[in-house]
C-alpha atoms as a PDB file:
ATOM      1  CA  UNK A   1     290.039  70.603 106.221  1.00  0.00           C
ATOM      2  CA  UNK A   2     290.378  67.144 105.020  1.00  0.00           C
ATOM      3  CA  UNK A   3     291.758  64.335 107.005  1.00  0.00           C
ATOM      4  CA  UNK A   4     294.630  64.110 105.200  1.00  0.00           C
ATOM      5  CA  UNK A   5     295.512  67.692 106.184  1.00  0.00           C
ATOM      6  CA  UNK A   6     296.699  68.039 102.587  1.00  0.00           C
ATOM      7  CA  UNK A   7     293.407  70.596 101.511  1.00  0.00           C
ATOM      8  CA  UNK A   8     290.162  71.213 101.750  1.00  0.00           C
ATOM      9  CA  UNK A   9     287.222  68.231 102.074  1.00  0.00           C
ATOM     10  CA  UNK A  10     285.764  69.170  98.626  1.00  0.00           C
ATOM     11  CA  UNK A  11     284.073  66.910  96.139  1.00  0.00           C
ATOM     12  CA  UNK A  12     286.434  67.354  93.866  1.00  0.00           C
ATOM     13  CA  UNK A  13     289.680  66.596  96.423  1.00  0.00           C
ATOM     14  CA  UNK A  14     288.103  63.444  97.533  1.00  0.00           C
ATOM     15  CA  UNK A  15     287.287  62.353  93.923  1.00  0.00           C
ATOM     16  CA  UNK A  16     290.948  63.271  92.527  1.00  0.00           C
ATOM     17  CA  UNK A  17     293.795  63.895  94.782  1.00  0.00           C
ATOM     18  CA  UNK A  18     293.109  62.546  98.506  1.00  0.00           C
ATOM     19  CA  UNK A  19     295.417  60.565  99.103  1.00  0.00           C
ATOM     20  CA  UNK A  20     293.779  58.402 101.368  1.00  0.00           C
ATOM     21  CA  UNK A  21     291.847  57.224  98.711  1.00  0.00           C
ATOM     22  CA  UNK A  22     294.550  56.506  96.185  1.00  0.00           C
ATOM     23  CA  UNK A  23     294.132  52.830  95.730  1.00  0.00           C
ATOM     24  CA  UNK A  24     289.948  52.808  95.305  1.00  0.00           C
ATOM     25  CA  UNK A  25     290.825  56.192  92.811  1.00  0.00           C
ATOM     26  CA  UNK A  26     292.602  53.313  90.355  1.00  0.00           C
ATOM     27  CA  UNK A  27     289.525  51.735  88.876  1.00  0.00           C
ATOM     28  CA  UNK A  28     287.762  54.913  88.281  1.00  0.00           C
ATOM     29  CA  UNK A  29     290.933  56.352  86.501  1.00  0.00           C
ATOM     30  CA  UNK A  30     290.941  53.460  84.580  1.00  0.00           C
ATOM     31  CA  UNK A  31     287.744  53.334  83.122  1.00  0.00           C
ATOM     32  CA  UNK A  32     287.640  57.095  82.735  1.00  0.00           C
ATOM     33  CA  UNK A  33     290.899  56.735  80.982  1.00  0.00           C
ATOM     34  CA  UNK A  34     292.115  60.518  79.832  1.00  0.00           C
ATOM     35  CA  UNK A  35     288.961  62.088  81.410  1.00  0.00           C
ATOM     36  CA  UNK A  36     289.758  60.719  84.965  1.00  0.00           C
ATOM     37  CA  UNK A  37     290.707  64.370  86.096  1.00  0.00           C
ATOM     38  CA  UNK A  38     287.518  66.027  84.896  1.00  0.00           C
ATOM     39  CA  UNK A  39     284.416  65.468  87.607  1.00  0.00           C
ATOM     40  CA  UNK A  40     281.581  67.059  85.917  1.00  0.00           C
ATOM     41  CA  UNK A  41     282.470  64.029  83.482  1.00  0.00           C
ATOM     42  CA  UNK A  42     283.112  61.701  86.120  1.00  0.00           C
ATOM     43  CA  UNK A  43     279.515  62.820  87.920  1.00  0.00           C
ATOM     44  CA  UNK A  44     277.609  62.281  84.720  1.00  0.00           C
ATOM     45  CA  UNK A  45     277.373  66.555  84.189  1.00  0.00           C
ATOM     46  CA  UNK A  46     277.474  68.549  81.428  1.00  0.00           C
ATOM     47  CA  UNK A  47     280.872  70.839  81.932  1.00  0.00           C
ATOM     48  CA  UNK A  48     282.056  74.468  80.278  1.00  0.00           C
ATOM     49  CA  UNK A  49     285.470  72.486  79.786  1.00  0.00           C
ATOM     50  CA  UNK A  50     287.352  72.793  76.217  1.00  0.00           C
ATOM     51  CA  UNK A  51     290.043  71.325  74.162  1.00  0.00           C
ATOM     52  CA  UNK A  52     293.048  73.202  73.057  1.00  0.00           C
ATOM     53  CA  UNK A  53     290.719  74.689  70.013  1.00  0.00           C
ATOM     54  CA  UNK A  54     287.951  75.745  72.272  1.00  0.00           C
ATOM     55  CA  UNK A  55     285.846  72.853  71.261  1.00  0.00           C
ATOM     56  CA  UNK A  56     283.486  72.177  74.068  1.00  0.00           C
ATOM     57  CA  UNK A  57     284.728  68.599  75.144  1.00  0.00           C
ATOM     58  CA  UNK A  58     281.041  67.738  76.456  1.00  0.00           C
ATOM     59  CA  UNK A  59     279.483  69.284  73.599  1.00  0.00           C
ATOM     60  CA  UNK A  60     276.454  71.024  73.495  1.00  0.00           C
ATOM     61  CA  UNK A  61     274.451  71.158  76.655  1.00  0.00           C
ATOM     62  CA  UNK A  62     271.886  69.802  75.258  1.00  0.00           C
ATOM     63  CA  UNK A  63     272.826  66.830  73.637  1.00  0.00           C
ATOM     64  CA  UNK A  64     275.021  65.768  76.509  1.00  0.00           C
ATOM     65  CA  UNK A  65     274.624  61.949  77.539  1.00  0.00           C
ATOM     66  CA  UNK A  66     276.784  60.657  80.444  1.00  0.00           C
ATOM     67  CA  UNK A  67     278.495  58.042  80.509  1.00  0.00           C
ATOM     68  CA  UNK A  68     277.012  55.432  82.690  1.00  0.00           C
ATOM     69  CA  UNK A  69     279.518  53.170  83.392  1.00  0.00           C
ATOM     70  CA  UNK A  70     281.819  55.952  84.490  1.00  0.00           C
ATOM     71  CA  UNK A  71     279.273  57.274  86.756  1.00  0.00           C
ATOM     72  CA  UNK A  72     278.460  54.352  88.330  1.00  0.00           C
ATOM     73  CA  UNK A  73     282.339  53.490  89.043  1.00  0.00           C
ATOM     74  CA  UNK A  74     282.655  57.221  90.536  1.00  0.00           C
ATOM     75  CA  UNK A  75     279.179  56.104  92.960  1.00  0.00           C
ATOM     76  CA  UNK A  76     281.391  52.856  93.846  1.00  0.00           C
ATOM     77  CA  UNK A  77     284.708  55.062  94.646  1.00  0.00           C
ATOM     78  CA  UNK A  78     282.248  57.514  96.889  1.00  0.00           C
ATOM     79  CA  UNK A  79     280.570  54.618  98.369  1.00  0.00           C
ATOM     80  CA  UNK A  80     284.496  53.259  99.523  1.00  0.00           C
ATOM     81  CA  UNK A  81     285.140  56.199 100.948  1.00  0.00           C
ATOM     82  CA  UNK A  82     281.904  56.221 102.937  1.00  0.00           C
ATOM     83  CA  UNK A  83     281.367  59.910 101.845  1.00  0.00           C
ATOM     84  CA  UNK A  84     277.501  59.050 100.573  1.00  0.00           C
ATOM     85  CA  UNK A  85     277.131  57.900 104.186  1.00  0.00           C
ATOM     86  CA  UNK A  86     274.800  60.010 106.104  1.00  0.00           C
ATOM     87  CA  UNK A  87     276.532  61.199 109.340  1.00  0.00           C
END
């Protein structure tokens, strides 16, 4: 259970809905603009997400580049949470 009592310590609560880590979520939701809910984008993976006409929105596996900027904001958000700290 998370800290914040409020679910489960997954990747994927800490990186969209903790809330103690609403303020250091706003840059990365910023710079991953409409894609700011998706992590496999926001880790720099290639996702089985589609669109509303079952386009693949990461496209085909294996042209799949991530987006570097967005990953490296995520690593900054993880590092402010201390969650990349070894314990």
């Amino acid at each position: 259970m998370c800290e914040c009592e409020r679910g489960e310590e997954t990747i994927r609560h800490v990186i969209l809905s903790c809330v103690r880590w609403a303020e250091e979520r706003r840059e990365l939701q910023v710079v991953a603009k409409e894609r700011a809910g998706d992590v496999s984008f926001l880790l720099g993976w290639w996702g089985k997400k589609q669109d509303g006409k079952g386009r693949l929105v990461n496209g085909p596996k294996e042209k799949r580049r991530p987006d570097l900027e967005v990953v490296k904001v995520t690593i900054r958000f993880l590092e402010q949470t201390r969650k990349l700290d070894y314990r």
